[in-house]
C-alpha atoms as a PDB file:
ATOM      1  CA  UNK A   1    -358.201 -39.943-136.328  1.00  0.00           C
ATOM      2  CA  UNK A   2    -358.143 -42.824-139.204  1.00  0.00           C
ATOM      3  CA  UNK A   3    -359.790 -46.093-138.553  1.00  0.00           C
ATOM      4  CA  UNK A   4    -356.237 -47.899-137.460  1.00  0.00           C
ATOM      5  CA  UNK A   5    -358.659 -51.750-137.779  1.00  0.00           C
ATOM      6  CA  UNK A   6    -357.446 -54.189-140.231  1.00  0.00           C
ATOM      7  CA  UNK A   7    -359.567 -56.316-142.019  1.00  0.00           C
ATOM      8  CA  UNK A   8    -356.815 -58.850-142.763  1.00  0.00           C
ATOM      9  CA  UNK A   9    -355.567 -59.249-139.201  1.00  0.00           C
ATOM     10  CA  UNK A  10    -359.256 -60.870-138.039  1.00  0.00           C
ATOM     11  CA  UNK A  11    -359.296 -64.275-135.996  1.00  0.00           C
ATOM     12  CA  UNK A  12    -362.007 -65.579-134.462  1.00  0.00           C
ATOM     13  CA  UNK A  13    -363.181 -68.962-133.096  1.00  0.00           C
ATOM     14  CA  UNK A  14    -366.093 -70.857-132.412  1.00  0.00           C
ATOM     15  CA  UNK A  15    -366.786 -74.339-130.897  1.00  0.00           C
ATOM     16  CA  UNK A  16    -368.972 -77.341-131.349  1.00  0.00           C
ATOM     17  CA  UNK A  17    -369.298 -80.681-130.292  1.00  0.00           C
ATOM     18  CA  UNK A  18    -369.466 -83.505-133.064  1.00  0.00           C
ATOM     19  CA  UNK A  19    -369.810 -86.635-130.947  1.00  0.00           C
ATOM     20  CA  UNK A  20    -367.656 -87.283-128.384  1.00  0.00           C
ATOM     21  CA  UNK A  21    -365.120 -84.311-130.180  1.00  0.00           C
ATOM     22  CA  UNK A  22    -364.379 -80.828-129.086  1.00  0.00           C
ATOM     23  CA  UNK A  23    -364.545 -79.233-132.343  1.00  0.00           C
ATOM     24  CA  UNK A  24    -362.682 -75.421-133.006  1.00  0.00           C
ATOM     25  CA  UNK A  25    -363.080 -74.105-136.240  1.00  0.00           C
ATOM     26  CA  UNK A  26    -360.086 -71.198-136.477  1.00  0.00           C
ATOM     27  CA  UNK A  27    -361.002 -68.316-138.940  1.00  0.00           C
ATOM     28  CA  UNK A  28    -357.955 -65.983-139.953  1.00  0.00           C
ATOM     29  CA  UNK A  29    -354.745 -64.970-138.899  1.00  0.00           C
ATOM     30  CA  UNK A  30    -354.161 -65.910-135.634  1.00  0.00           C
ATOM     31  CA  UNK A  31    -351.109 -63.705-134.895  1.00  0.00           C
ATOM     32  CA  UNK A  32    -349.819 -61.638-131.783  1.00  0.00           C
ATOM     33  CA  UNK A  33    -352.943 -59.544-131.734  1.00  0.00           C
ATOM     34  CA  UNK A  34    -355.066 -62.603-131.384  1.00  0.00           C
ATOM     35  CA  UNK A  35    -353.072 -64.770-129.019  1.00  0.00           C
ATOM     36  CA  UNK A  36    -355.270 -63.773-125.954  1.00  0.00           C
ATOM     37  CA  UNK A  37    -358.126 -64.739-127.984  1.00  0.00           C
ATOM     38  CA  UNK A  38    -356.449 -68.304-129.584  1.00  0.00           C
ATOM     39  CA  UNK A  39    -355.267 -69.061-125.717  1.00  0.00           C
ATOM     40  CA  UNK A  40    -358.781 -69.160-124.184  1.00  0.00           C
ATOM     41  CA  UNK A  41    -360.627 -70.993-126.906  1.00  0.00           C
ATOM     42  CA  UNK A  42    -357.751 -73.317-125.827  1.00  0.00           C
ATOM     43  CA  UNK A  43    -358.309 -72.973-122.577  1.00  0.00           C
ATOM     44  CA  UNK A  44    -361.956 -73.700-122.452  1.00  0.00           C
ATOM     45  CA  UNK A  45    -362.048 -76.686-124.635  1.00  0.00           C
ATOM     46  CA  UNK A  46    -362.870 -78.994-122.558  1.00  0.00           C
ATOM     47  CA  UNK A  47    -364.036 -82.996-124.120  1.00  0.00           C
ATOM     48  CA  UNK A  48    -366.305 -85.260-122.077  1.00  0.00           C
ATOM     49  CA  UNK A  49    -364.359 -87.812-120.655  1.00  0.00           C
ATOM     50  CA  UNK A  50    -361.500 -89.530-122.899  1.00  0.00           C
ATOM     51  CA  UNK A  51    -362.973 -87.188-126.030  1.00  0.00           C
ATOM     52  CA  UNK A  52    -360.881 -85.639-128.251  1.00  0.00           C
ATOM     53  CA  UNK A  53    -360.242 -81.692-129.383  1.00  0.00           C
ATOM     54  CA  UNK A  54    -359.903 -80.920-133.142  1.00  0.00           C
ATOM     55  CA  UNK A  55    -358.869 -77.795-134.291  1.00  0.00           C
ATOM     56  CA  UNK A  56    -360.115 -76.759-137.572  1.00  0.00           C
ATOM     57  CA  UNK A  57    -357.768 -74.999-139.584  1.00  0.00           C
ATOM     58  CA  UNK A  58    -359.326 -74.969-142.966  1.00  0.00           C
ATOM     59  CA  UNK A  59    -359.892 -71.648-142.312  1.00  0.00           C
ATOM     60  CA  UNK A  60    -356.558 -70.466-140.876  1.00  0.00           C
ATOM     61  CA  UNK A  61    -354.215 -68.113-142.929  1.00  0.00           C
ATOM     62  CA  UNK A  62    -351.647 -67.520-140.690  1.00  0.00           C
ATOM     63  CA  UNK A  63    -350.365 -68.685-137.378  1.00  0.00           C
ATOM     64  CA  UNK A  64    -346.537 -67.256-135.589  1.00  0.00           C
ATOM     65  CA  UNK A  65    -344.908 -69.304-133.264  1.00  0.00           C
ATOM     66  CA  UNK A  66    -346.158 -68.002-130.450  1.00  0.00           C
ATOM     67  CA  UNK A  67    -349.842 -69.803-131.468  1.00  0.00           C
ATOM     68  CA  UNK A  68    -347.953 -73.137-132.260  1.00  0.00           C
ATOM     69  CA  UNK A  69    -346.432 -73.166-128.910  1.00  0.00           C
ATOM     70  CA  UNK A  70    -350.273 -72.283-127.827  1.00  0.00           C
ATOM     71  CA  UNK A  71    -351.276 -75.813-130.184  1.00  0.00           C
ATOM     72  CA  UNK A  72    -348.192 -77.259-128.116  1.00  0.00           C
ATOM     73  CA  UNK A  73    -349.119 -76.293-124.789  1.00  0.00           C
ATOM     74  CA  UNK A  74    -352.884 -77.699-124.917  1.00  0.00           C
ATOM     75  CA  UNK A  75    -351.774 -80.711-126.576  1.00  0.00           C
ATOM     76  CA  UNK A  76    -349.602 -81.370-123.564  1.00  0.00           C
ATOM     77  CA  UNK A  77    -352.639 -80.452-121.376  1.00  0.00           C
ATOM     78  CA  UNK A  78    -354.783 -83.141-122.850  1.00  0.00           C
ATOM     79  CA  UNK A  79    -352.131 -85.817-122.807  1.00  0.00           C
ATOM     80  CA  UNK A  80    -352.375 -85.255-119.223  1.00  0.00           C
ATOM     81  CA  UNK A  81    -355.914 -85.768-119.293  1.00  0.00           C
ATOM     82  CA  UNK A  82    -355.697 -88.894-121.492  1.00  0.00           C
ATOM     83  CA  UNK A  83    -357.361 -87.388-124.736  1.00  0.00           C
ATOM     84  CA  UNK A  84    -355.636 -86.107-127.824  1.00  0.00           C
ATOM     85  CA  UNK A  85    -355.447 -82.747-130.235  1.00  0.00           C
ATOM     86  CA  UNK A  86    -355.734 -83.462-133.591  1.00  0.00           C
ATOM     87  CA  UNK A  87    -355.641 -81.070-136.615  1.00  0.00           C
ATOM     88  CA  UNK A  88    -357.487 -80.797-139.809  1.00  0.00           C
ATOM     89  CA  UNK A  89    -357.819 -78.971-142.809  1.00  0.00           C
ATOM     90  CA  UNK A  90    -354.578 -77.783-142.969  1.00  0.00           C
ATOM     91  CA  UNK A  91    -353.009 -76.479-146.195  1.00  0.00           C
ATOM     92  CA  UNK A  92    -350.990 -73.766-147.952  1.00  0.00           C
ATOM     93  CA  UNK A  93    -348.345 -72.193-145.727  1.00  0.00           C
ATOM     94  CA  UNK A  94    -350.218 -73.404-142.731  1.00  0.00           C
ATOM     95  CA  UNK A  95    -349.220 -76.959-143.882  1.00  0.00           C
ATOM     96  CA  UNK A  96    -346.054 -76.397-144.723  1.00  0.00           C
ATOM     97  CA  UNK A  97    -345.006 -74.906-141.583  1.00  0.00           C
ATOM     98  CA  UNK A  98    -346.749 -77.405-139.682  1.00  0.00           C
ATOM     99  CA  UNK A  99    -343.712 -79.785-141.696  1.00  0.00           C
ATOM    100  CA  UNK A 100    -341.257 -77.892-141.391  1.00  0.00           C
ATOM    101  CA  UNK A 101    -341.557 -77.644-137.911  1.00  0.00           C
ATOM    102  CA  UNK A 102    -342.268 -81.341-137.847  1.00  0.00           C
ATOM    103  CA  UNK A 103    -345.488 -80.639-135.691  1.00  0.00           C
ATOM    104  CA  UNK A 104    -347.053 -83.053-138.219  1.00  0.00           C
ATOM    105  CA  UNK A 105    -345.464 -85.602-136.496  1.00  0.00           C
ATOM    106  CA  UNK A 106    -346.606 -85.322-132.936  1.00  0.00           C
ATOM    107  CA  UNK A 107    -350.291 -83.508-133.730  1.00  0.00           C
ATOM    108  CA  UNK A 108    -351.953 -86.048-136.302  1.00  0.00           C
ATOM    109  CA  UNK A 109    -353.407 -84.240-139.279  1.00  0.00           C
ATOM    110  CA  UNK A 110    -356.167 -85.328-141.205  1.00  0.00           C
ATOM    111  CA  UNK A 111    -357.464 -84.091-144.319  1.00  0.00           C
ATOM    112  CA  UNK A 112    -361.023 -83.263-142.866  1.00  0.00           C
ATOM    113  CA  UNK A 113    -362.783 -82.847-139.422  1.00  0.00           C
ATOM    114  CA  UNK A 114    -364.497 -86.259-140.138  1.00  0.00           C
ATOM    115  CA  UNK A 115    -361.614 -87.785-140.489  1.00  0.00           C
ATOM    116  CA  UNK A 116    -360.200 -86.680-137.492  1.00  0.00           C
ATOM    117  CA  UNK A 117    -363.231 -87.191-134.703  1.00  0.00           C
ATOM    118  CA  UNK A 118    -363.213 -90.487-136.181  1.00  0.00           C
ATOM    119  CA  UNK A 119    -359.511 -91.230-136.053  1.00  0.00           C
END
């Protein structure tokens, strides 16, 4: 039986803390394959106190709509909670969609991680 794996449909995720910031640094294409995998890194994000969560997507090269209404869903979450998501890196399609959809305007991006722990 062929190897049915794609190389191009990877995702992964990993998390660090850069000060008070919940850092997650997405890697691929976070599609319907991966949206078990996008919804606990969500899931388990959790800042100290009022800290914030950044997502990373420098490294993102494709997101559906099912993963924004993931980025939607935590961002209401932390509301709750009295911290914020905020998004970096983003560029390319992942940019543009992010404008189209006029996420932009109720996630803040920033250009860089830095940018956005520091606010």
């Amino acid at each position: 039986m062929p190897d049915m794996s794609d190389e191009t449909s990877k995702f992964s995720v990993s998390t660090h803390l850069r000060g008070s910031a919940v850092v997650l640094d997405l890697h691929g294409k976070a599609d319907l394959l991966h949206l078990d995998e996008l919804h606990r890194a969500l899931d388990s994000a959790r800042p100290e106190g009022e800290g914030n969560v950044v997502i990373d997507l420098t490294d993102l090269e494709f997101i559906n709509s099912m993963g924004l209404g993931e980025l939607i869903h935590f961002r209401n979450r932390l509301r709750e909670k009295g911290s914020e998501l905020r998004l970096a890196g983003a560029n390319g399609m992942i940019a543009e969609m992010l404008d189209k959809t006029r996420l932009d305007e109720v996630m803040p991006l920033y250009e860089t991680v830095g940018e956005a722990v520091a606010g």
